[in-house]
Structure formats: structure tokens, C-alpha cells
C-alpha atoms as a PDB file:
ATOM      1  CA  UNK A   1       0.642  17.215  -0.100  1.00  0.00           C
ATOM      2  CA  UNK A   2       2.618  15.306   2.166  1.00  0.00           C
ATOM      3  CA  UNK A   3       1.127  16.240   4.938  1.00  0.00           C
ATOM      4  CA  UNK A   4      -1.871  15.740   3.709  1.00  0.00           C
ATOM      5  CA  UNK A   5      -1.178  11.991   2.739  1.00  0.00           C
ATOM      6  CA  UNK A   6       0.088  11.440   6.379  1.00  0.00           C
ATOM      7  CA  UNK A   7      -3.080  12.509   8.343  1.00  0.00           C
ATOM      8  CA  UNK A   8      -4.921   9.976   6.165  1.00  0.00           C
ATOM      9  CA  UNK A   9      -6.369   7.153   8.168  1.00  0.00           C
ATOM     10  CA  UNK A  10      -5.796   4.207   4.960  1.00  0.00           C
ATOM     11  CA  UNK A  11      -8.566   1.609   5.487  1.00  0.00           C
ATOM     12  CA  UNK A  12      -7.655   0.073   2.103  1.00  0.00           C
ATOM     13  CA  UNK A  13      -4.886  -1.559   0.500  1.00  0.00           C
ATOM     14  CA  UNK A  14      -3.993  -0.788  -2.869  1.00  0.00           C
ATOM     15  CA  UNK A  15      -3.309  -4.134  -4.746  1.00  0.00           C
ATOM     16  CA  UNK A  16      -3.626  -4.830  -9.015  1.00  0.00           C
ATOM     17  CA  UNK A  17      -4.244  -0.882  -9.794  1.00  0.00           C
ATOM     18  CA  UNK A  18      -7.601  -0.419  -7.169  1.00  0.00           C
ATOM     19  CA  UNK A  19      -8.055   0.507  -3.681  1.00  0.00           C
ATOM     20  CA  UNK A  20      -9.671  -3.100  -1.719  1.00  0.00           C
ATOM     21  CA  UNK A  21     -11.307  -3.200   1.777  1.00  0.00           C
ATOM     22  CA  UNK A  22      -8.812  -6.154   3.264  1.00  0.00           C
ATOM     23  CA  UNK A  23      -9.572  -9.479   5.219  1.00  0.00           C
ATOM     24  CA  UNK A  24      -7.782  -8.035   8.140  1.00  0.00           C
ATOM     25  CA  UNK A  25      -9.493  -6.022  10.987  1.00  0.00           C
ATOM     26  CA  UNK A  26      -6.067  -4.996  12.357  1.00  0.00           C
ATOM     27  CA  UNK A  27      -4.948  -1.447  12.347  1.00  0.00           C
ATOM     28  CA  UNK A  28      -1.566  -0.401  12.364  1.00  0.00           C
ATOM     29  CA  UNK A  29      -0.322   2.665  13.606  1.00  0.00           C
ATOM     30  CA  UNK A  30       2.777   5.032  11.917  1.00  0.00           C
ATOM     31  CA  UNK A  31       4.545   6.936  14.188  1.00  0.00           C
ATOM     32  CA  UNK A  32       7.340   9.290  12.782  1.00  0.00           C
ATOM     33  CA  UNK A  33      10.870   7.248  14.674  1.00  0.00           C
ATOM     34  CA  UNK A  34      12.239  10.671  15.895  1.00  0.00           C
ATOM     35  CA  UNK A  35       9.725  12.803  17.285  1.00  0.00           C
ATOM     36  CA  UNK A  36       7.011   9.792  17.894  1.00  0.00           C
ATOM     37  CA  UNK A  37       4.577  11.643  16.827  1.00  0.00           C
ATOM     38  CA  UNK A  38       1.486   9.277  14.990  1.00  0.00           C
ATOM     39  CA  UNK A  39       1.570  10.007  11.656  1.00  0.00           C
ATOM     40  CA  UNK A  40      -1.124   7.703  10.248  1.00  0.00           C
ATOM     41  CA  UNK A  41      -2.366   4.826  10.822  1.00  0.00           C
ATOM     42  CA  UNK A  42      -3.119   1.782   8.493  1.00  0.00           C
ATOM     43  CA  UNK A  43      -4.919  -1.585   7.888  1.00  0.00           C
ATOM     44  CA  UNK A  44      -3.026  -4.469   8.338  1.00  0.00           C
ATOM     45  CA  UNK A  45      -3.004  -7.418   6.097  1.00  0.00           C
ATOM     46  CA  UNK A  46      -3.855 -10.761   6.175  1.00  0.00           C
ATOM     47  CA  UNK A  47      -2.093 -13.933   4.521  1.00  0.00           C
ATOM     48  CA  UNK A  48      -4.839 -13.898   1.790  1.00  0.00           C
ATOM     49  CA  UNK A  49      -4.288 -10.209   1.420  1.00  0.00           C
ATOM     50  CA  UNK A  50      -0.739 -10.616   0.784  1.00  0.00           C
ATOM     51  CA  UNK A  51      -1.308 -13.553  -1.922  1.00  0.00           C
ATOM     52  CA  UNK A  52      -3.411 -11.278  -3.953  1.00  0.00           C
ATOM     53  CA  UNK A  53      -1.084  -8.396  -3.836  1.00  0.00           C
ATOM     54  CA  UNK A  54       1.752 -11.296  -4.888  1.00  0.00           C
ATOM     55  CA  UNK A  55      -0.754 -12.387  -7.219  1.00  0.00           C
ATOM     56  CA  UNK A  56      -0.928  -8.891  -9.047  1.00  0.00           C
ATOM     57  CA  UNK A  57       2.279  -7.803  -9.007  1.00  0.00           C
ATOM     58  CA  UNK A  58       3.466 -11.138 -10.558  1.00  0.00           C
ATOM     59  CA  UNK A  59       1.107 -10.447 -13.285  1.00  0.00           C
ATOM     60  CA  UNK A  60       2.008  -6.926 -13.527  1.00  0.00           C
ATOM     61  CA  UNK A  61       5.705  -7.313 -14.133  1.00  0.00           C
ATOM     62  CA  UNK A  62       5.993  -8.396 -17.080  1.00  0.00           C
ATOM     63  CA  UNK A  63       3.974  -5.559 -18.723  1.00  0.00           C
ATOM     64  CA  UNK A  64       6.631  -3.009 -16.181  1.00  0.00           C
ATOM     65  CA  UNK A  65       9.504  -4.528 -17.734  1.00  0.00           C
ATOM     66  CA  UNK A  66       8.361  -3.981 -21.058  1.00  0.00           C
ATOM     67  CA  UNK A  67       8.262  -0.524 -20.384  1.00  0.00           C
ATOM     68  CA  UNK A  68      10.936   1.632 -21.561  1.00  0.00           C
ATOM     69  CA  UNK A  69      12.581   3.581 -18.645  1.00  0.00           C
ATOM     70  CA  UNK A  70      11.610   6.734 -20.092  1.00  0.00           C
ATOM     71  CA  UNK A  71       7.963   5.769 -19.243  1.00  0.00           C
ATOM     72  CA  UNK A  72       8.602   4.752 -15.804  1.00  0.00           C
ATOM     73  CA  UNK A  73       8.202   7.655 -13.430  1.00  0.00           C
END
């Protein structure tokens, strides 16, 4: 499964629950630090990409902390 989730090529960034196409064109490329071997590569992401996914998670929260632990896996 891992390695399965590595050889992905992630155009999308996953931000409030759903997979989004981002503002940014940049790629960015995920190479393993001791063999340097590419592992992946993904989209970047641009300032207004970052504001939603700030956006989301700061509505999220308080729903996550309402959670009891036992839920949270």
C-alpha cells in the first residue's frame, strides 16, 4: 500500500474533506533523503491555496475536539 501511495504523481491537494485542483502550476518532487531515489512528486501550493486549507481546518477543529479520543484514529 505504501508503495503504492508513493508512485502516485498527487496533482491535487486535499483541503476541507475533498481532493481540489490548486492555483499553483508548480510541481514538487519527493525524493527518499537516503537513497535519493524520487519517490513522488507533488503540486505545490499557492498563498490562496494555503488560506483555504487554513480556512478548513479552522472550521474543522472544533468538531475534532469534540471528538472523544476513542473516535480519533
Amino acid at each position: 500500500m505504501m508503495e503504492q501511495l508513493l508512485q502516485q504523481k498527487f496533482t491535487q491537494q486535499f483541503i476541507g474533506g475533498q481532493w481540489q485542483t490548486g492555483a499553483s502550476t508548480s510541481k514538487i518532487d519527493n525524493y527518499d533523503p537516503y537513497t535519493g531515489e524520487l519517490l513522488n512528486t507533488i503540486q505545490g501550493a499557492s498563498a490562496a491555496d494555503l488560506d483555504a486549507a487554513y480556512v478548513a481546518a479552522k472550521e474543522a477543529q472544533p468538531l475534532w475536539e469534540a471528538t472523544p479520543l476513542q473516535e480519533k484514529k
